[in-house]
C-alpha atoms as a PDB file:
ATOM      1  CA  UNK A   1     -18.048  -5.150 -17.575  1.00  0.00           C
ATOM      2  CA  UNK A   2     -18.204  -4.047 -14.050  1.00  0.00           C
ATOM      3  CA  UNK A   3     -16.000  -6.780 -12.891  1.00  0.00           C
ATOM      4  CA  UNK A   4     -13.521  -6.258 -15.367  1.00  0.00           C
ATOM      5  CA  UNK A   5     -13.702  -3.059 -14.124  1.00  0.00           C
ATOM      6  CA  UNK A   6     -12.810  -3.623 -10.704  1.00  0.00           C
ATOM      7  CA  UNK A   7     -10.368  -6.407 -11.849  1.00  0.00           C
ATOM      8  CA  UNK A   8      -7.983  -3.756 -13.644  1.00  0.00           C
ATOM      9  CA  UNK A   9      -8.522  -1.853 -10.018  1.00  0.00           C
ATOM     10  CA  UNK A  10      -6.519  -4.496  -8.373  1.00  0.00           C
ATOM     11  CA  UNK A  11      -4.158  -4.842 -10.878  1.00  0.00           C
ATOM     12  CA  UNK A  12      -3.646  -0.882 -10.502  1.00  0.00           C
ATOM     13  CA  UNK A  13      -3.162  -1.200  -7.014  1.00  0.00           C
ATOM     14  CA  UNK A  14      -0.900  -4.477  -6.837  1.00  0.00           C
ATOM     15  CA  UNK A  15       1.392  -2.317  -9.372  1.00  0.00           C
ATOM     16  CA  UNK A  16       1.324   0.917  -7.199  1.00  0.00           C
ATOM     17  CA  UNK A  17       2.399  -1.814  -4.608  1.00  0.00           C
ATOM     18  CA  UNK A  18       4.896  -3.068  -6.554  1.00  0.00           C
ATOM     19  CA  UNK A  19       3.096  -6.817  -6.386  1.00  0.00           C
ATOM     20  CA  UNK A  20       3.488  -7.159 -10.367  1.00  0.00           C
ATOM     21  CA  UNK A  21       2.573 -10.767 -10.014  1.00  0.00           C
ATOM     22  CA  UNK A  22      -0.556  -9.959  -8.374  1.00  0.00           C
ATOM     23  CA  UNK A  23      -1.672  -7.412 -11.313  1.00  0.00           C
ATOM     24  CA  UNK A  24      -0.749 -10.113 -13.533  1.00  0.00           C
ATOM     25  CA  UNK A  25      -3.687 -12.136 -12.325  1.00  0.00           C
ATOM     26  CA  UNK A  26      -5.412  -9.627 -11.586  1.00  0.00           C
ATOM     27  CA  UNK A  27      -5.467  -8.948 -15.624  1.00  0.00           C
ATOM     28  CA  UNK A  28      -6.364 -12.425 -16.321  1.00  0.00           C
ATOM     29  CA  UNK A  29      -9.489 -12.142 -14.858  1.00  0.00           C
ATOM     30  CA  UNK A  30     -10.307  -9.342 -16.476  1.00  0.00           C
ATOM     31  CA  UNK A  31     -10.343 -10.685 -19.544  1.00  0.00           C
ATOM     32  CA  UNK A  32     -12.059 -13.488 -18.325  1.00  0.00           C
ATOM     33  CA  UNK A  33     -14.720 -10.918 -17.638  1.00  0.00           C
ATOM     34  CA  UNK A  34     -14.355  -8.889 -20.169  1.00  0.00           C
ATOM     35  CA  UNK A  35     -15.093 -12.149 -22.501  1.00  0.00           C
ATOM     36  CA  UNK A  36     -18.313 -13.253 -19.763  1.00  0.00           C
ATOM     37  CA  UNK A  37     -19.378  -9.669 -20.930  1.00  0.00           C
ATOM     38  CA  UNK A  38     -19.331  -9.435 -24.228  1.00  0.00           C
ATOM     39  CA  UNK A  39     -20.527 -13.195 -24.765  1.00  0.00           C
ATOM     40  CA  UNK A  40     -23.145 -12.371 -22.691  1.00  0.00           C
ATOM     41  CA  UNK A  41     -24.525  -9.868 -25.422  1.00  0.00           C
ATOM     42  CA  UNK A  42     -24.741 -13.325 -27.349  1.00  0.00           C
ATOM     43  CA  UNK A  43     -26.926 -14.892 -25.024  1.00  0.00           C
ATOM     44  CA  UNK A  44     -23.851 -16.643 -23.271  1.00  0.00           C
ATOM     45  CA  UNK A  45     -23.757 -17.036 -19.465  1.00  0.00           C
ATOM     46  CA  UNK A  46     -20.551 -19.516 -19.168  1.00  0.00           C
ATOM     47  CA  UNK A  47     -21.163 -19.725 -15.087  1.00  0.00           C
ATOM     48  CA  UNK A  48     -24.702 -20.296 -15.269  1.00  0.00           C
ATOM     49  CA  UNK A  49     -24.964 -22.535 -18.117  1.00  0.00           C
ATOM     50  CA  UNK A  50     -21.912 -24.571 -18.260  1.00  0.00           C
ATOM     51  CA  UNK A  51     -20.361 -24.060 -14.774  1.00  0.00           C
ATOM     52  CA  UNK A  52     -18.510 -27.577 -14.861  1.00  0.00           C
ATOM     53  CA  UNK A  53     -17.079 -27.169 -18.826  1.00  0.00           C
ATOM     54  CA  UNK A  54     -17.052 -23.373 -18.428  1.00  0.00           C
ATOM     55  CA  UNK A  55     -13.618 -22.776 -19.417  1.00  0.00           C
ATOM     56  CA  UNK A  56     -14.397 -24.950 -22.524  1.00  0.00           C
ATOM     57  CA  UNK A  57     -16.911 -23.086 -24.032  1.00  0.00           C
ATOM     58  CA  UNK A  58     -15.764 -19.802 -23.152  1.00  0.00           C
ATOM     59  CA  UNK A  59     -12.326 -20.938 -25.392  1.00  0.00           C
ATOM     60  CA  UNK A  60     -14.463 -21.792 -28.132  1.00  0.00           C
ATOM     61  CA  UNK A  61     -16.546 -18.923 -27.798  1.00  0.00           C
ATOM     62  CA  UNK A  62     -12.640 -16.541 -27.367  1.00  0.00           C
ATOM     63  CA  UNK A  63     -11.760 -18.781 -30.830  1.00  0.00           C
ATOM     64  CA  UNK A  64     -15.072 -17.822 -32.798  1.00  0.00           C
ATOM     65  CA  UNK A  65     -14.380 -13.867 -31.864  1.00  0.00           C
ATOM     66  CA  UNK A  66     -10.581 -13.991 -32.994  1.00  0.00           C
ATOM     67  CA  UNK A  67      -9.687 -13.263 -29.452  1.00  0.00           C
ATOM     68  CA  UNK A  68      -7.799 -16.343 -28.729  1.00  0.00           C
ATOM     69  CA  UNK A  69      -4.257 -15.169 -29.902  1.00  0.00           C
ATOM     70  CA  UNK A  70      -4.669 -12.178 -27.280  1.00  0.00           C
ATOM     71  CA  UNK A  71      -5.515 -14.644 -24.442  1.00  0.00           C
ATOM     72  CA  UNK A  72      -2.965 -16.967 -25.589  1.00  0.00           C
ATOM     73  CA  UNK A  73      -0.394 -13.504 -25.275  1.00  0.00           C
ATOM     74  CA  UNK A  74      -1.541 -12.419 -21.950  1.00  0.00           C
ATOM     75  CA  UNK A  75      -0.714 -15.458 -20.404  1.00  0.00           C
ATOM     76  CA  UNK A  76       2.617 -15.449 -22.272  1.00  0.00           C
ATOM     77  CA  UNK A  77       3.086 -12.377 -20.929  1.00  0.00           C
ATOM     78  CA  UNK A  78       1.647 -13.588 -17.232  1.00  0.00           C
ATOM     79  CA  UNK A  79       4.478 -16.518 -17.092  1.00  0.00           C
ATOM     80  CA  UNK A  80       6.945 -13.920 -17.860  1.00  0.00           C
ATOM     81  CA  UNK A  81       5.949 -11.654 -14.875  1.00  0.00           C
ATOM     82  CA  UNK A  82       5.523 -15.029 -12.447  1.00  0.00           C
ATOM     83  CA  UNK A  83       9.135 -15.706 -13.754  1.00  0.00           C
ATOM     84  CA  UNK A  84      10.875 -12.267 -13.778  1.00  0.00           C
ATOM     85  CA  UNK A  85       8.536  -9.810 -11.863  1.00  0.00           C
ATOM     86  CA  UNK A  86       9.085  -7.095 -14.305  1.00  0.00           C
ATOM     87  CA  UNK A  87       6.624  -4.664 -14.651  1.00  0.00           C
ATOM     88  CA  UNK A  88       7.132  -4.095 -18.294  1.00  0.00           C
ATOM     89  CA  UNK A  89       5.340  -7.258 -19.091  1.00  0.00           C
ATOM     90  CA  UNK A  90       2.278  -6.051 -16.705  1.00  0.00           C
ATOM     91  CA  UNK A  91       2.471  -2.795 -18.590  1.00  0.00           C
ATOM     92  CA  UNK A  92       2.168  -4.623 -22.021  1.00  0.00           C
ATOM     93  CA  UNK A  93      -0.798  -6.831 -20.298  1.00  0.00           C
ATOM     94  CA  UNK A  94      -2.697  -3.411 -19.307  1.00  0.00           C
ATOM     95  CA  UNK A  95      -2.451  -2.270 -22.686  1.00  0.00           C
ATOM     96  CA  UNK A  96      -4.258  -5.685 -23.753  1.00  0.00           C
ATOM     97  CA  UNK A  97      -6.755  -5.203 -21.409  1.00  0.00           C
ATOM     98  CA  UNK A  98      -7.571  -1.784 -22.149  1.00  0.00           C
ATOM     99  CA  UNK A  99      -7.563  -2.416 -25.697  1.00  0.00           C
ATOM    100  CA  UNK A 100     -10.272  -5.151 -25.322  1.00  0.00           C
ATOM    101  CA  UNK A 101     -12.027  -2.217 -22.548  1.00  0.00           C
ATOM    102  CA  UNK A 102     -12.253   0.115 -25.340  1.00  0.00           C
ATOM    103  CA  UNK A 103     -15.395  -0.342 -27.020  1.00  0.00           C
ATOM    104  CA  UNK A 104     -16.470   2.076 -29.251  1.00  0.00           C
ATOM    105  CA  UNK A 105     -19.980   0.631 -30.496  1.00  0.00           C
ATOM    106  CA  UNK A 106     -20.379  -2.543 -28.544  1.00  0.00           C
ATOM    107  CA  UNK A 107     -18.798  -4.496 -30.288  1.00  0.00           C
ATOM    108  CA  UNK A 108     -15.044  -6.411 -29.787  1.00  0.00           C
ATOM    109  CA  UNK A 109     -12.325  -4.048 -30.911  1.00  0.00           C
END
C-alpha cells in the first residue's frame, strides 16, 4: 500500500500544480497498487509471477473482487480529464481512490 501511497502524493501535487492530467495518472496507478496490495494478501504477486500477462490476471483477479466497474469508472473519468482538464473529474477519481484506501479490517471496502 505504500506505493499507492505515494501515488495519491503525486496526484496531490500535480493538482496543487494545476497538472490535472498528471493526477489523473497518477490515480491510475494507484489503484493499480492498491489492487497489487490487496491481491497480494491472496498470495498474488502480478509482477513477479506473470510479468508478461500481468495486466491479464490482475483484470481477472479486479473481476473476482467486484472491483472492475470502479476501474472501468476511473478511467472513464481519466479520458474525461485527458479531454477537458477539469479538475472535477480528478476530484471524483480521488474520492475512488480513497474509498478503495479506506480499509477498515483488511479487507476491500
Amino acid at each position: 500500500m505504500l506505493l499507492a501511497k505515494y501515488m495519491l502524493d503525486v496526484a496531490m501535487d500535480g493538482i496543487k500544480n494545476g497538472k490535472y492530467v498528471a493526477s489523473a495518472y497518477a490515480l491510475l496507478v494507484a489503484f493499480e497498487e492498491i489492487v497489487d496490495a490487496y491481491s497480494a494478501d491472496d498470495g498474488k504477486h502480478f509482477h513477479e509471477e506473470y510479468l508478461a500477462d500481468a495486466w491479464k490476471y490482475r483484470l481477472e483477479w479486479i473481476k473476482a473482487h467486484g472491483l472492475f466497474e470502479r476501474w472501468e469508472h476511473l478511467m472513464h473519468l481519466c479520458s474525461r480529464v485527458v479531454a477537458e482538464g477539469r479538475y472535477e473529474y480528478v476530484e471524483d477519481m480521488l474520492r475512488l481512490i480513497n474509498d478503495l484506501m479506506d480499509i477498515r479490517d483488511g479487507h476491500l471496502p
